[in-house]
Protein backbone atom coordinates (compact mmCIF):
# COMPACT_ATOMS: atom_id res chain seq x y z
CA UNK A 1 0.00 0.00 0.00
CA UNK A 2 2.65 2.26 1.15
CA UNK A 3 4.73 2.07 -2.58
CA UNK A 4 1.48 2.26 -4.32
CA UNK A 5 0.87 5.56 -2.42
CA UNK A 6 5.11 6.37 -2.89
CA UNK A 7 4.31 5.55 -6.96
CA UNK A 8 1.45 7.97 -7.18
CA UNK A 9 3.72 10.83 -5.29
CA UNK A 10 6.39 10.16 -7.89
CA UNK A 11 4.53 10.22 -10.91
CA UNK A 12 2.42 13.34 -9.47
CA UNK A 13 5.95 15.02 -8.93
CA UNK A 14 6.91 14.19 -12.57
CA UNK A 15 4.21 15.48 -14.06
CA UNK A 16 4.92 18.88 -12.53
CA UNK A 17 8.12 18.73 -13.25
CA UNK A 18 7.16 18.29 -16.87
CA UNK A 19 4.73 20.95 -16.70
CA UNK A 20 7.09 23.35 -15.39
CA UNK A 21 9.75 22.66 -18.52
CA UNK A 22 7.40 23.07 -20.81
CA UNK A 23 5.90 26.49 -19.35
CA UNK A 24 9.90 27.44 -19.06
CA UNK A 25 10.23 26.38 -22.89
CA UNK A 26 7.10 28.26 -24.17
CA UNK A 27 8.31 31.49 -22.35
CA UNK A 28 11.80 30.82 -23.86
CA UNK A 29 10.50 30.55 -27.30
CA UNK A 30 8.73 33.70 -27.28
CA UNK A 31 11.86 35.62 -25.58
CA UNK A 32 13.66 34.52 -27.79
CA UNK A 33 11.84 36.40 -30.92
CA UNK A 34 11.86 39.62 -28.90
CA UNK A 35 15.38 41.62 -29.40
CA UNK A 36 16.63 43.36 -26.05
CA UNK A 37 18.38 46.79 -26.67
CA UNK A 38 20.57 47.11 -23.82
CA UNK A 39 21.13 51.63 -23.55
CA UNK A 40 23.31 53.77 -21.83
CA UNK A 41 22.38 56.96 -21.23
CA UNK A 42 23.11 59.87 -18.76
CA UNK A 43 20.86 60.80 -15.68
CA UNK A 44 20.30 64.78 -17.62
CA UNK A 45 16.46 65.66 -17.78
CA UNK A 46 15.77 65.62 -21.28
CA UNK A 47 17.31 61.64 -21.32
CA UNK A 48 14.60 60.60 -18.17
CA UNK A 49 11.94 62.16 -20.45
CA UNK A 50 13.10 59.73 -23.70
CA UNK A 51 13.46 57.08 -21.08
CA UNK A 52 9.80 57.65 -20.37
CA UNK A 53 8.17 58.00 -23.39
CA UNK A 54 10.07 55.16 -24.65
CA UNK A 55 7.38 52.81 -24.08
CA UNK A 56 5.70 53.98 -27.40
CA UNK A 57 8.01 52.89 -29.25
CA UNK A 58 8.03 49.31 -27.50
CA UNK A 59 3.75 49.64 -28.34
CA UNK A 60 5.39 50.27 -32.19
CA UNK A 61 7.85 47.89 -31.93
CA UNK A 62 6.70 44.80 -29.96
CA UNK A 63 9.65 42.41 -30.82
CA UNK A 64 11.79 45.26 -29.37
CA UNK A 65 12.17 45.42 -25.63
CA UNK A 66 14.73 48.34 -24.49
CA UNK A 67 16.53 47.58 -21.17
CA UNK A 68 18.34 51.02 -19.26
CA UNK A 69 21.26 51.79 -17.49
CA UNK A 70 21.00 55.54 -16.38
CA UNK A 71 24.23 56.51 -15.19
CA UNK A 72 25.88 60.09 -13.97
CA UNK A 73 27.81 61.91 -16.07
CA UNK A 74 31.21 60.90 -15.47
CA UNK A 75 30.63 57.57 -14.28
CA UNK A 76 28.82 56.83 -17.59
CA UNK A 77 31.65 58.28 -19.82
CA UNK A 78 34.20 55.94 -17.98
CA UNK A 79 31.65 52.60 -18.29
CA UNK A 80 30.95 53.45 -22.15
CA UNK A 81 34.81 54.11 -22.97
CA UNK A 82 36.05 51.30 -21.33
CA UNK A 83 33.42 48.75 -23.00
CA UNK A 84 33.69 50.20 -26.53
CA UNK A 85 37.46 50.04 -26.36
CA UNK A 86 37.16 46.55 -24.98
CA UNK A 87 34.34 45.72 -27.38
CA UNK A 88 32.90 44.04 -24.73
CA UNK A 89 29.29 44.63 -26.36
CA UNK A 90 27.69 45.27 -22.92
CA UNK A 91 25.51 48.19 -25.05
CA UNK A 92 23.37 48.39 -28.07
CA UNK A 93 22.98 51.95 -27.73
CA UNK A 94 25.29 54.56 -26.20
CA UNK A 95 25.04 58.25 -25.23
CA UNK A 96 28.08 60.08 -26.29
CA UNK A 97 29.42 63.38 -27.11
CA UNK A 98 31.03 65.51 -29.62
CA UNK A 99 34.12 64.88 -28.44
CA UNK A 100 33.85 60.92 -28.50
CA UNK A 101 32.18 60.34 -31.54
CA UNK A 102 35.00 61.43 -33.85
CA UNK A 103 37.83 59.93 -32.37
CA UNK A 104 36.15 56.45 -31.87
CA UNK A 105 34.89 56.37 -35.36
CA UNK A 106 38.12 57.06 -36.45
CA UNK A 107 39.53 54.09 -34.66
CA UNK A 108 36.57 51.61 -36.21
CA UNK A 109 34.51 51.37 -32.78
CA UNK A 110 31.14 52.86 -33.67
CA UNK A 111 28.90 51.78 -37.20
CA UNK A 112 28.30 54.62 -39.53
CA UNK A 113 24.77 55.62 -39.45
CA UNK A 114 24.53 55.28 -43.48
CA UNK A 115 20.95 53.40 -43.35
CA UNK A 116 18.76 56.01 -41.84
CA UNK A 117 15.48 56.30 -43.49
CA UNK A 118 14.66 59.67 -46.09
CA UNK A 119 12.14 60.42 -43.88
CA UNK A 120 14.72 61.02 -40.99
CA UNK A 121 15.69 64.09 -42.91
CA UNK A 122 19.60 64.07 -41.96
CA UNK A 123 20.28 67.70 -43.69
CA UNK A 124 17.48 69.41 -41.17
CA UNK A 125 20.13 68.41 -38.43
CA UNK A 126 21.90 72.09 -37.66
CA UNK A 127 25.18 72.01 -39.82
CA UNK A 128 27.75 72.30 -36.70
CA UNK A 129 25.95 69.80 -34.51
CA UNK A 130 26.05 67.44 -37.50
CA UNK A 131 29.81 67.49 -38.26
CA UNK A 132 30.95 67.76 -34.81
CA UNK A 133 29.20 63.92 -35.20
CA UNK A 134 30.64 62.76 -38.55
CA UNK A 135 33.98 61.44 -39.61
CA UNK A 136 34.96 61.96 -43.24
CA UNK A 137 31.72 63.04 -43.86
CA UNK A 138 29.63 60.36 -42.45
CA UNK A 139 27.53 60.64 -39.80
CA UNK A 140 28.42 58.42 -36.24
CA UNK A 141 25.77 59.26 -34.01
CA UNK A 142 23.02 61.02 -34.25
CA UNK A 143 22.31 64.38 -31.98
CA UNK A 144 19.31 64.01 -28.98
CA UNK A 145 19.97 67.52 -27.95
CA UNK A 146 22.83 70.24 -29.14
CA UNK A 147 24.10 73.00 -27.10
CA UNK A 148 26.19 75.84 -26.53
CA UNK A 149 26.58 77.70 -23.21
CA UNK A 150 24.83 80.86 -22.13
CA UNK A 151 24.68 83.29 -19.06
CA UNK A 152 21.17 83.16 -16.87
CA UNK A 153 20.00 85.18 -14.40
CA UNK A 154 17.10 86.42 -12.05
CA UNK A 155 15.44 88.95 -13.60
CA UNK A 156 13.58 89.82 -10.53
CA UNK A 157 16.70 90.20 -8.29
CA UNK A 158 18.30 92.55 -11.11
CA UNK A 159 15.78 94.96 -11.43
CA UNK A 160 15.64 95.23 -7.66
CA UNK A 161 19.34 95.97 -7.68
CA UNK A 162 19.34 98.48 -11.21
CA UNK A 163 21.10 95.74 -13.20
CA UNK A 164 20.45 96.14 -16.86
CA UNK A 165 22.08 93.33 -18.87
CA UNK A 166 23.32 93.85 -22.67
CA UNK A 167 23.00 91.38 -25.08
CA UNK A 168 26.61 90.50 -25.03
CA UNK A 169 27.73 90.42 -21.00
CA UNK A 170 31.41 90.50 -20.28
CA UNK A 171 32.73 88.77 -16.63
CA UNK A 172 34.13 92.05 -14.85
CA UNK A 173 30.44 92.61 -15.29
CA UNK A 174 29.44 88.74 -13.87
CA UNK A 175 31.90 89.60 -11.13
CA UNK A 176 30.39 93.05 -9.98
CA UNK A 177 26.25 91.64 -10.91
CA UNK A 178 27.64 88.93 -8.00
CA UNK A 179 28.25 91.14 -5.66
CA UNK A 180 25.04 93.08 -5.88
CA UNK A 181 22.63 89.91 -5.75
CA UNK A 182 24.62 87.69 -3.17
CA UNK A 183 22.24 87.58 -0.34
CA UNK A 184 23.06 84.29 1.73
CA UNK A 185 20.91 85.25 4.62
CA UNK A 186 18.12 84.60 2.07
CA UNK A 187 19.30 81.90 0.88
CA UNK A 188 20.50 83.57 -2.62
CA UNK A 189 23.73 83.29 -4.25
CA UNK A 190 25.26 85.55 -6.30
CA UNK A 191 26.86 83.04 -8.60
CA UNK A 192 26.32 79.12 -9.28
CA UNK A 193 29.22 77.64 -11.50
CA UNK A 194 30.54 74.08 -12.34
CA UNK A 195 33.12 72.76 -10.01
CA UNK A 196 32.67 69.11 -9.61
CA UNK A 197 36.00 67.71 -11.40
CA UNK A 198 36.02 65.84 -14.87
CA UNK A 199 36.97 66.94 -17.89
CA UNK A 200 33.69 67.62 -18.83
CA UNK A 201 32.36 69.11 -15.52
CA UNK A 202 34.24 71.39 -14.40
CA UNK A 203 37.08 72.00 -17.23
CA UNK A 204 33.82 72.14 -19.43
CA UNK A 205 33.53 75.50 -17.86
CA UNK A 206 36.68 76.28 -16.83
CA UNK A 207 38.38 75.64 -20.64
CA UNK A 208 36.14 78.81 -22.08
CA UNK A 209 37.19 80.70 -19.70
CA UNK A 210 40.47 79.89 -20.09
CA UNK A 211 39.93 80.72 -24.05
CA UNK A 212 38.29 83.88 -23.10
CA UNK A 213 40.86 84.75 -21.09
CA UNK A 214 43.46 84.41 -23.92
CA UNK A 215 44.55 80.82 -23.00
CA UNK A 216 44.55 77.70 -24.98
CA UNK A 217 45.54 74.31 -23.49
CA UNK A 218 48.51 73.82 -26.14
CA UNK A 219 50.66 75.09 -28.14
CA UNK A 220 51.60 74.41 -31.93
CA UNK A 221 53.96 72.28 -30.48
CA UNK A 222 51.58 70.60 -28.65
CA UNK A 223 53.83 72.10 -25.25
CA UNK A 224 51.06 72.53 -22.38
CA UNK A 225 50.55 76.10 -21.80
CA UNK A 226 48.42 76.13 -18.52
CA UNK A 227 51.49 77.65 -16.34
CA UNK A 228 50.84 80.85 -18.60
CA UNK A 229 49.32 84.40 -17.37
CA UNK A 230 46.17 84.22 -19.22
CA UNK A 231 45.17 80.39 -17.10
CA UNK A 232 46.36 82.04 -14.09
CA UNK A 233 44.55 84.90 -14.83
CA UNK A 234 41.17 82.98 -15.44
CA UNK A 235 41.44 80.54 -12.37
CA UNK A 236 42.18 83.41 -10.26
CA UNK A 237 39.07 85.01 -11.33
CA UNK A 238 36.64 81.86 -11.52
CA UNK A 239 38.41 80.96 -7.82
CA UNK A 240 38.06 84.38 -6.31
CA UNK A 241 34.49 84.41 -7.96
CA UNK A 242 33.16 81.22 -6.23
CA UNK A 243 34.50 82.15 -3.03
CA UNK A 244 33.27 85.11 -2.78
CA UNK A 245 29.50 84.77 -4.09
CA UNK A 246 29.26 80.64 -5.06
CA UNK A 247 27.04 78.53 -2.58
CA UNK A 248 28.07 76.11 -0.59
CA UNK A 249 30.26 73.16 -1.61
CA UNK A 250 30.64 74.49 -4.96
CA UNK A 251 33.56 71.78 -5.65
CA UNK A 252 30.37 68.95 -5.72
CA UNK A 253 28.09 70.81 -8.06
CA UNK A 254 28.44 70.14 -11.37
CA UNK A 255 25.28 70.44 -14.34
CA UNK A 256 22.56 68.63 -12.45
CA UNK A 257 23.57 70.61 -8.87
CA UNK A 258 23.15 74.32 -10.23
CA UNK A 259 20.40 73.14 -12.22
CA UNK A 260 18.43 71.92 -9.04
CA UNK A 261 19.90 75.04 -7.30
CA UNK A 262 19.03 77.58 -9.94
CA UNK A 263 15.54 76.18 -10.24
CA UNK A 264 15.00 76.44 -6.86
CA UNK A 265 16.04 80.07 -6.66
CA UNK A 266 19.22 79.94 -4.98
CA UNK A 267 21.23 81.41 -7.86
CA UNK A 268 21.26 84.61 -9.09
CA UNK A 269 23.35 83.68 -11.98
CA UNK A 270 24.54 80.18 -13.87
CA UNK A 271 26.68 80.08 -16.99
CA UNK A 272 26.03 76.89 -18.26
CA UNK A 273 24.71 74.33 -21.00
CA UNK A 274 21.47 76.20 -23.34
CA UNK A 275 19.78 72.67 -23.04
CA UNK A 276 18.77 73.95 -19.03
CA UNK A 277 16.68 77.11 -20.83
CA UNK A 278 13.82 74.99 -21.51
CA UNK A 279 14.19 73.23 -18.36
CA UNK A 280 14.45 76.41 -16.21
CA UNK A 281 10.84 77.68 -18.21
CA UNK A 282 9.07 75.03 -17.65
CA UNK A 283 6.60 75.48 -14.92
CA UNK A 284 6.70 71.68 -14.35
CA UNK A 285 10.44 71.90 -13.62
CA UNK A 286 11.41 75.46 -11.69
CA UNK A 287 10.23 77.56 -9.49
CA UNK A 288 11.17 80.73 -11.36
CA UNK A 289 10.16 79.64 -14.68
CA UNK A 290 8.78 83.20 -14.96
CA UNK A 291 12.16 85.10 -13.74
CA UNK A 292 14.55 83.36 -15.69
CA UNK A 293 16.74 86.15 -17.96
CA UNK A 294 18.49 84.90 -20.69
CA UNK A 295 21.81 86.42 -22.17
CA UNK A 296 25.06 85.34 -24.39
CA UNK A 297 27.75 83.74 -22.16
CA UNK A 298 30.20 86.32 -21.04
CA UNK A 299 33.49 87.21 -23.07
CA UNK A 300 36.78 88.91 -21.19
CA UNK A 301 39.66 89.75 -23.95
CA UNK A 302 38.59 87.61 -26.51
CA UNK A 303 35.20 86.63 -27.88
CA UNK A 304 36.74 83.50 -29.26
CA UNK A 305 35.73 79.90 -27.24
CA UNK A 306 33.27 81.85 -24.94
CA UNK A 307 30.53 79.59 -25.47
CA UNK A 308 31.23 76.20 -25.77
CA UNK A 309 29.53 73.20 -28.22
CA UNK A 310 28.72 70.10 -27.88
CA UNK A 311 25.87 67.16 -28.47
CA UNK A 312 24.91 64.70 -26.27
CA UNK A 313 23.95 61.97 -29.03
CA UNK A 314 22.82 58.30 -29.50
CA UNK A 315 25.70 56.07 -31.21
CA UNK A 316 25.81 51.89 -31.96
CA UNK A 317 28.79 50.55 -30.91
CA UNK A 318 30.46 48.57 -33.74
CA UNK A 319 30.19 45.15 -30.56
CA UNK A 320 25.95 45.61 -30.84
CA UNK A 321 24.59 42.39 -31.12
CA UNK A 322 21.44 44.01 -32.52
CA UNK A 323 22.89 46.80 -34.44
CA UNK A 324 19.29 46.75 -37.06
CA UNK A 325 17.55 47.12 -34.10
CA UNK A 326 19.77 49.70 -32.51
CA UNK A 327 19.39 52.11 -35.29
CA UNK A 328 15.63 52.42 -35.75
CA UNK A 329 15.52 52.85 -31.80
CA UNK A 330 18.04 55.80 -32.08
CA UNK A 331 16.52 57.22 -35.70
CA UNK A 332 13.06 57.35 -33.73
CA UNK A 333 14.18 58.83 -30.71
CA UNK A 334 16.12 62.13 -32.52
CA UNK A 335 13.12 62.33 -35.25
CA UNK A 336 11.01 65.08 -35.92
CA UNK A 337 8.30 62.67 -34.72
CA UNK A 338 9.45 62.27 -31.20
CA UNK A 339 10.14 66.16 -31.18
CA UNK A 340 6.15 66.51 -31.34
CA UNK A 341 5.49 63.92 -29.16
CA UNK A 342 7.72 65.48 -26.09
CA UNK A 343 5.10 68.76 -27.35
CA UNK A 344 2.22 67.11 -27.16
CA UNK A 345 3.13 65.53 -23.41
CA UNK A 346 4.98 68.14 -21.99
CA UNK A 347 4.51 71.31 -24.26
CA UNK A 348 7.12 73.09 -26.76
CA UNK A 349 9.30 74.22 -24.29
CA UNK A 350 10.16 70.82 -23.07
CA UNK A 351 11.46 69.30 -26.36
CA UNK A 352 14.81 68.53 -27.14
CA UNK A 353 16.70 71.77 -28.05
CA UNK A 354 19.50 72.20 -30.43
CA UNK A 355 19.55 69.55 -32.86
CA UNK A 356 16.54 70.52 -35.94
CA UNK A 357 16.12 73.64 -38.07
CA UNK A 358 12.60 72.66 -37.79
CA UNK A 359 12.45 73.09 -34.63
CA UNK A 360 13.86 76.59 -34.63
CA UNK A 361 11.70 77.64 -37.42
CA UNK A 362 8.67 76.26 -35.37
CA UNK A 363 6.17 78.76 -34.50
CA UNK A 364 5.03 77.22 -31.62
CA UNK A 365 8.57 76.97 -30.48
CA UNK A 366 9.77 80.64 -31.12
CA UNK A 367 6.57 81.73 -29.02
CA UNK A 368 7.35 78.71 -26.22
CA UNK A 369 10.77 79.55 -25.89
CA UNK A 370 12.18 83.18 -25.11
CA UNK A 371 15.72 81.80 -25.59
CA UNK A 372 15.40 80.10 -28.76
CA UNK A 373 16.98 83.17 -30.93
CA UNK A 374 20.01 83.48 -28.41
CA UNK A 375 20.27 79.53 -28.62
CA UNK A 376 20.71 79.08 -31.88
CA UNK A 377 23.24 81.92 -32.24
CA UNK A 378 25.46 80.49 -29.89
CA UNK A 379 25.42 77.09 -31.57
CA UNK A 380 25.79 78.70 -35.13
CA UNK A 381 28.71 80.94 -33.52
CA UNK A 382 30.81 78.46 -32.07
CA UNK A 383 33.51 77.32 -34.13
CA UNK A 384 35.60 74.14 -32.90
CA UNK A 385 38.46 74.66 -35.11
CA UNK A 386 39.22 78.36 -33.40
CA UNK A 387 38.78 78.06 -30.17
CA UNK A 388 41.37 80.68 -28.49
CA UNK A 389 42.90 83.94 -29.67
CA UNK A 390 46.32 82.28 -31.03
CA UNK A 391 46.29 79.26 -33.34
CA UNK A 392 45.59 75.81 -31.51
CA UNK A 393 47.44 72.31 -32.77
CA UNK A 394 43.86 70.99 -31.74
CA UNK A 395 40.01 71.61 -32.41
CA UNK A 396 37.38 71.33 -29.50
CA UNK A 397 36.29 74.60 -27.34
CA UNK A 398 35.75 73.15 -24.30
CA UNK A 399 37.72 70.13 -25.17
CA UNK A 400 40.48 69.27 -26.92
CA UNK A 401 39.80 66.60 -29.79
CA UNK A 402 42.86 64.18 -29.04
CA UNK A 403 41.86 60.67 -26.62
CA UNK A 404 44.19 61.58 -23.98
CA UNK A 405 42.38 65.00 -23.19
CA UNK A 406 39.93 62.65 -21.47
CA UNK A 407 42.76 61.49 -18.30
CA UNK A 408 44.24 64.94 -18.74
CA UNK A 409 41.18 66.55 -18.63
CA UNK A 410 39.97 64.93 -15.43
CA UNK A 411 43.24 65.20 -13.79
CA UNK A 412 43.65 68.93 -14.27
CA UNK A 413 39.98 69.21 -13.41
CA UNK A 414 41.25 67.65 -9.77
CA UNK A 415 43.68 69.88 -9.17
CA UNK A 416 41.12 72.94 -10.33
CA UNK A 417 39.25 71.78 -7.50
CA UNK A 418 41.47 71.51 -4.92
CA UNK A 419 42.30 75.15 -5.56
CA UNK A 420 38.45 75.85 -5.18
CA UNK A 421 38.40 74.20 -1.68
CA UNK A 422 41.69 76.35 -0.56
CA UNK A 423 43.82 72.51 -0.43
CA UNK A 424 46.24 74.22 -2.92
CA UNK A 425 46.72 78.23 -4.31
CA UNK A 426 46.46 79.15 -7.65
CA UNK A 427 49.58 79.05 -8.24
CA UNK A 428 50.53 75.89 -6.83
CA UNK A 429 47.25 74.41 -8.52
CA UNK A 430 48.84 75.63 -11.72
CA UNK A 431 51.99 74.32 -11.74
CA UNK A 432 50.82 70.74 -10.56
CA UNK A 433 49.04 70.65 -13.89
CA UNK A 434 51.56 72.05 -16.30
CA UNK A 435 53.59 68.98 -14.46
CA UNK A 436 51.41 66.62 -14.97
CA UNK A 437 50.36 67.04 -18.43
CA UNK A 438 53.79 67.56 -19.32
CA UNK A 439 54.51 64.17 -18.34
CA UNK A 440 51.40 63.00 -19.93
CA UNK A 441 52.61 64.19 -22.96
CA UNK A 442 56.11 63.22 -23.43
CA UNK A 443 54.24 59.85 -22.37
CA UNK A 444 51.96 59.23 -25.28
CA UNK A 445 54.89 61.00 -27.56
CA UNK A 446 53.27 64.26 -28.50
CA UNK A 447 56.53 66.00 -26.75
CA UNK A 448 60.36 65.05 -26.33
């Protein structure tokens, strides 16, 4: 009786065990006709937004299932270089910049975006967002948002204080504006600027006003020049400046910080990326959206490299395993198409700036967005191949187009800091980084 009852236990458990291979093998079969798109993006506003709305083009696309990894700024640039270098194949789709997207198509790591469709409309990209993406003329990765950089301020707490601002600011005037709106007691500061460290933080910054200053990062010789009057000149300035009128911790903030801290009315100036215009008018996103001024970025001797340029953009790493795939997600999310569907969801002054004459030429935009005119100028001003007042071995404004500015960047970006919080002078900050990039250089051979 007792192995009758044993038998019927056993075949019982069999049957489930059956059951449960066969419900495993179903769900396998229909994974596997769905492709996975594995993207890596930053943690920036407009990139949450696509992250959101992504789910109608899933709806479109139902054999296409997009998997995220939302990363910060530099953290993301250091994951994405070291897996396309590798071609580990980690990504399907990568967010990248100006800078990157040249100098890894040149070494054969991303695919040329040949296949996009007509109706993708690759000539309404603007002209100096599009090449700062191609390589010998072909496109690499295609532009979510464009941007220059661009002075903002309160407009209420100028007018209080008799501030009239021209159309083309200059920084003595940033520097004496600071000291008429700094108000800690009330919680205001006079100035918010980048000084987290990374080569695209704070030198992001930090390189136009070196440019603006009269200061280039090399020579024609490719010697280092940052020991040189106009970089001490410029730190001393952007040092003193923070000191004097920046908010607390100023060596942690970097886009994201004064963004949150502008929005929240804490600054009464930000020079910064023209992508946070539409974020800082959007009633949805800021508390001042309705006493946000809007002005060029300031110029000191020269005009030239003020206002920096750059795209953050959607690329498919050469090591995609779904590279068909990867392309129609990254043509549909920088269409026209997706432009008016951020504008139906969110309204004009939410979409994606930067990146479509269409957009510009938009009514609804040009009544949406305020900035829009001074936007576009800076983007169609800013010229990569003359970035400082003397001739430049190099091309890049805030950057310099060679795949060692990314360590020397970030290292010299350290040091910049360490002046901010008073660990080092100047002077001392200075030298450390005309060492160290010396050494850097004779390194990788540019110098003997």
């Amino acid at each position: 009786m007792r192995m009758l009852r044993f038998a019927k236990v056993l075949v019982a458990f069999l049957i489930g065990v059956m059951l449960v291979q066969l419900l495993h093998a179903c769900s396998t079969s229909q994974a596997v006709g769905k492709t996975t798109l594995t993207i890596a993006t930053v943690n920036n506003g407009d990139m949450v937004v696509m992250q959101g709305l992504s789910r109608k083009f899933e709806q479109a696309n139902p054999n296409i299932q997009l998997r995220w990894v939302v990363l910060e700024e530099n953290v993301l640039r250091q994951r994405t270089t070291t897996d396309v270098a590798s071609q580990g194949g980690q990504f399907d789709v990568m967010t990248i910049g100006s800078y990157e997207t040249p100098i890894w198509a040149r070494r054969d790591w991303l695919r040329p975006l040949d296949g996009l469709p007509v109706s993708y409309d690759v000539n309404d990209l603007l002209k100096p967002i599009r090449e700062g993406l191609s390589n010998n003329d072909k496109l690499y990765a295609v532009p979510f948002y464009g941007e220059s950089s661009m002075l903002y301020y309160r407009k209420d707490l100028f007018e209080k204080a008799g501030i009239t601002v021209p159309e083309q600011p200059t920084y003595p005037q940033i520097r004496e504006w600071a000291s008429q709106v700094h108000d800690p007691a009330h919680g205001v500061y006079g100035v918010c600027l980048r000084g987290k460290p990374g080569w695209g933080e704070n030198m992001g910054f930090v390189s136009t006003l070196v440019n603006t200053f009269g200061g280039q990062w090399f020579d024609m010789k490719w010697q280092p020049t940052i020991n040189t009057p106009p970089w001490k000149d410029a730190i001393a300035f952007y040092v003193s400046l923070l000191r004097k009128y920046g908010p607390p911790g100023v060596s942690s903030n970097g886009f994201n910080e004064n963004l949150a801290l502008f929005s929240t009315g804490k600054c009464g100036m930000w020079i910064d990326a023209t992508v946070a215009a539409g974020l800082l008018s959007n009633p949805k996103e800021s508390q001042v959206y309705d006493r946000v001024g809007f002005a060029r970025a300031p110029i000191e001797k020269y005009p030239n490299g003020s206002n920096w340029l750059w795209a953050w953009a959607l690329a498919v790493p050469k090591s995609s395993k779904s590279p068909e795939a990867a392309q129609k997600f990254i043509a549909w999310a920088t269409s026209k198409e997706y432009i008016q569907l951020v504008a139906d969801q969110s309204g004009w002054v939410a979409v994606p700036p930067g990146t479509r004459t269409s957009t510009y030429n938009n009514p609804n935009y040009q009544k949406a967005a305020p900035f829009a005119s001074i936007v576009l100028s800076a983007i169609q001003s800013a010229d990569i191949t003359r970035p400082s007042a003397n001739p430049t071995p190099y091309k890049g404004i805030q950057y310099v187009d060679i795949p060692e500015f990314q360590a020397i960047g970030s290292s010299v970006g350290q040091t910049m800091a360490a002046a901010l919080t008073n660990r080092l002078s100047v002077d001392q900050a200075l030298q450390q980084s005309q060492n160290s990039t010396e050494r850097f250089m004779k390194h990788t051979g540019y110098i003997e």
